[in-house]
C-alpha atoms as a PDB file:
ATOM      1  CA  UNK A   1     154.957  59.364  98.259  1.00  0.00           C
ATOM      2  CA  UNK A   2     151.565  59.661  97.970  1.00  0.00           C
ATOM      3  CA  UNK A   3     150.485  56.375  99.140  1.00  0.00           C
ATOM      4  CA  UNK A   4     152.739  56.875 102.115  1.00  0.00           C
ATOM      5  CA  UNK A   5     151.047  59.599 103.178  1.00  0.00           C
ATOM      6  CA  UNK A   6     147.615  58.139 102.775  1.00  0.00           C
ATOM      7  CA  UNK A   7     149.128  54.599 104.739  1.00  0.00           C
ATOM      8  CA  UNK A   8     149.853  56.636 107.480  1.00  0.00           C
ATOM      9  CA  UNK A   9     146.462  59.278 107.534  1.00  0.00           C
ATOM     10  CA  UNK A  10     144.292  55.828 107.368  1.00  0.00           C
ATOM     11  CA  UNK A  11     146.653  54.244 109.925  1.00  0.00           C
ATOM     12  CA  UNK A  12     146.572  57.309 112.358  1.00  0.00           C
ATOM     13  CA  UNK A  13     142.895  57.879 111.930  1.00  0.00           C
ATOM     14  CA  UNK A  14     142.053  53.986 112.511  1.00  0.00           C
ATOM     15  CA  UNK A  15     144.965  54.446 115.689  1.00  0.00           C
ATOM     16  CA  UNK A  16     143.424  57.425 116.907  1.00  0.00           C
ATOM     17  CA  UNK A  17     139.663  56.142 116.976  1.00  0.00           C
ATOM     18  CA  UNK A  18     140.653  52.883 118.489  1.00  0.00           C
ATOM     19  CA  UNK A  19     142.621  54.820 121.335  1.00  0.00           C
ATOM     20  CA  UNK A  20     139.458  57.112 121.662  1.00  0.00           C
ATOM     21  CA  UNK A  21     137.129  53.955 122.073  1.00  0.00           C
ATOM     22  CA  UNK A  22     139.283  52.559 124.452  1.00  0.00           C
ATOM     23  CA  UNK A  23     139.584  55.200 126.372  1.00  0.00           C
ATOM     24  CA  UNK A  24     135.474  56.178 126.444  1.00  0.00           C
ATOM     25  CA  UNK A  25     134.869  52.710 127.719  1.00  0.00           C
ATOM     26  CA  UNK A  26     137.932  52.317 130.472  1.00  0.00           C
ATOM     27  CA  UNK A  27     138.547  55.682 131.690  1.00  0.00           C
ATOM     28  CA  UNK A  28     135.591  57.787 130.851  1.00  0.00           C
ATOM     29  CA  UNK A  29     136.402  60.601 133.435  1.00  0.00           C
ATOM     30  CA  UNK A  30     139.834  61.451 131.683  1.00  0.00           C
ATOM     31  CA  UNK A  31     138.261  62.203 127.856  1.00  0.00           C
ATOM     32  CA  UNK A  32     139.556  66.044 128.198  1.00  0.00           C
ATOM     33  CA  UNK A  33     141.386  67.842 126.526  1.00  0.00           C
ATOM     34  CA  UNK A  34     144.935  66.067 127.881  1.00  0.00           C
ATOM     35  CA  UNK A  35     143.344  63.004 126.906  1.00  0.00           C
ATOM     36  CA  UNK A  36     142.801  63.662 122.960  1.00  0.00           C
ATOM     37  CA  UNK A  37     146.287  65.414 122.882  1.00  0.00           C
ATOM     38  CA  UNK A  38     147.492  62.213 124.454  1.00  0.00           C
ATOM     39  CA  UNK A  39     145.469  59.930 121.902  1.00  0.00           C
ATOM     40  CA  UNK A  40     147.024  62.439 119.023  1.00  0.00           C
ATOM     41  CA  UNK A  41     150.716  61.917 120.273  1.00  0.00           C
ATOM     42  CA  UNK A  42     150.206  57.941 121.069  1.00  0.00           C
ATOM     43  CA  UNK A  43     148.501  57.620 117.068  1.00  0.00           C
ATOM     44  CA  UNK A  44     150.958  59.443 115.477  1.00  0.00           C
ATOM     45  CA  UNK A  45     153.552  57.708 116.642  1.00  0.00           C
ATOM     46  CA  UNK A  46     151.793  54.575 116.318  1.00  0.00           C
ATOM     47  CA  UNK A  47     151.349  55.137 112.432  1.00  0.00           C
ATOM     48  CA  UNK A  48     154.494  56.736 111.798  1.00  0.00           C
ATOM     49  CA  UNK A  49     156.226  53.259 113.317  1.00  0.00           C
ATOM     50  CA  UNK A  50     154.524  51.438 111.628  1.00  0.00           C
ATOM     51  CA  UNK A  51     154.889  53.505 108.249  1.00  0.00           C
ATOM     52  CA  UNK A  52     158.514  52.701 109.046  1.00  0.00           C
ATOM     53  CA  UNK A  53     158.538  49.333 109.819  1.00  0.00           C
ATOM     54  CA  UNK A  54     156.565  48.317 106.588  1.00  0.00           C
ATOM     55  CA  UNK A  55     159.668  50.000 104.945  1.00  0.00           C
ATOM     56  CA  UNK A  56     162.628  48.215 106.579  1.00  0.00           C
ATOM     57  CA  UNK A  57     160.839  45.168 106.309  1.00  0.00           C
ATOM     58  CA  UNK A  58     160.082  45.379 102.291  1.00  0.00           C
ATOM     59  CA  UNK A  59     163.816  46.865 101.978  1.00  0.00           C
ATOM     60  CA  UNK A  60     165.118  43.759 103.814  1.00  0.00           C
ATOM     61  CA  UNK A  61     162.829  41.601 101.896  1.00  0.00           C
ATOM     62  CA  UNK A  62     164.045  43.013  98.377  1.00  0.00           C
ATOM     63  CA  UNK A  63     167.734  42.672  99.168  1.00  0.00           C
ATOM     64  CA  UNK A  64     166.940  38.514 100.483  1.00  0.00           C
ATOM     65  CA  UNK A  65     165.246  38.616  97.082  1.00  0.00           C
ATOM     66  CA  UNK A  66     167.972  40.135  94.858  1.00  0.00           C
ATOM     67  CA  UNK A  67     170.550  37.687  96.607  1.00  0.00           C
ATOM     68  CA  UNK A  68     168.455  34.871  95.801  1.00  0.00           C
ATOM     69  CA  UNK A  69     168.589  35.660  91.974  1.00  0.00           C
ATOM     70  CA  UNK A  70     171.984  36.617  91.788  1.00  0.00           C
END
């Protein structure tokens, strides 16, 4: 549990920074206040996808795995 939660801290953080950079370089004028709420949102759902999607896949990928040996 705790490496889940640290996954998805590093993968919102590295998210939310890349979003920030983006966003200082193609649309400077909009870095307000709607614009880091909207980085926060877009990040967090960005890590928490892919949080989940490393889990379905390495679910799938045991059950392929236990078939195979049985």
């Amino acid at each position: 549990m705790k490496q889940t939660i640290g996954r998805f801290f590093i993968y919102f953080l590295g998210f939310f920074i890349l979003i920030m950079i983006f966003g200082g370089i193609s649309k400077p004028y909009e870095m307000d206040i709607d614009g880091i709420v909207r980085a926060l949102v877009i990040s967090s759902a960005s890590a928490l996808s892919w949080i989940i999607g490393q889990y379905i896949v390495k679910t799938k990928m045991a059950k392929k795995i236990n078939k195979v040996i049985m």
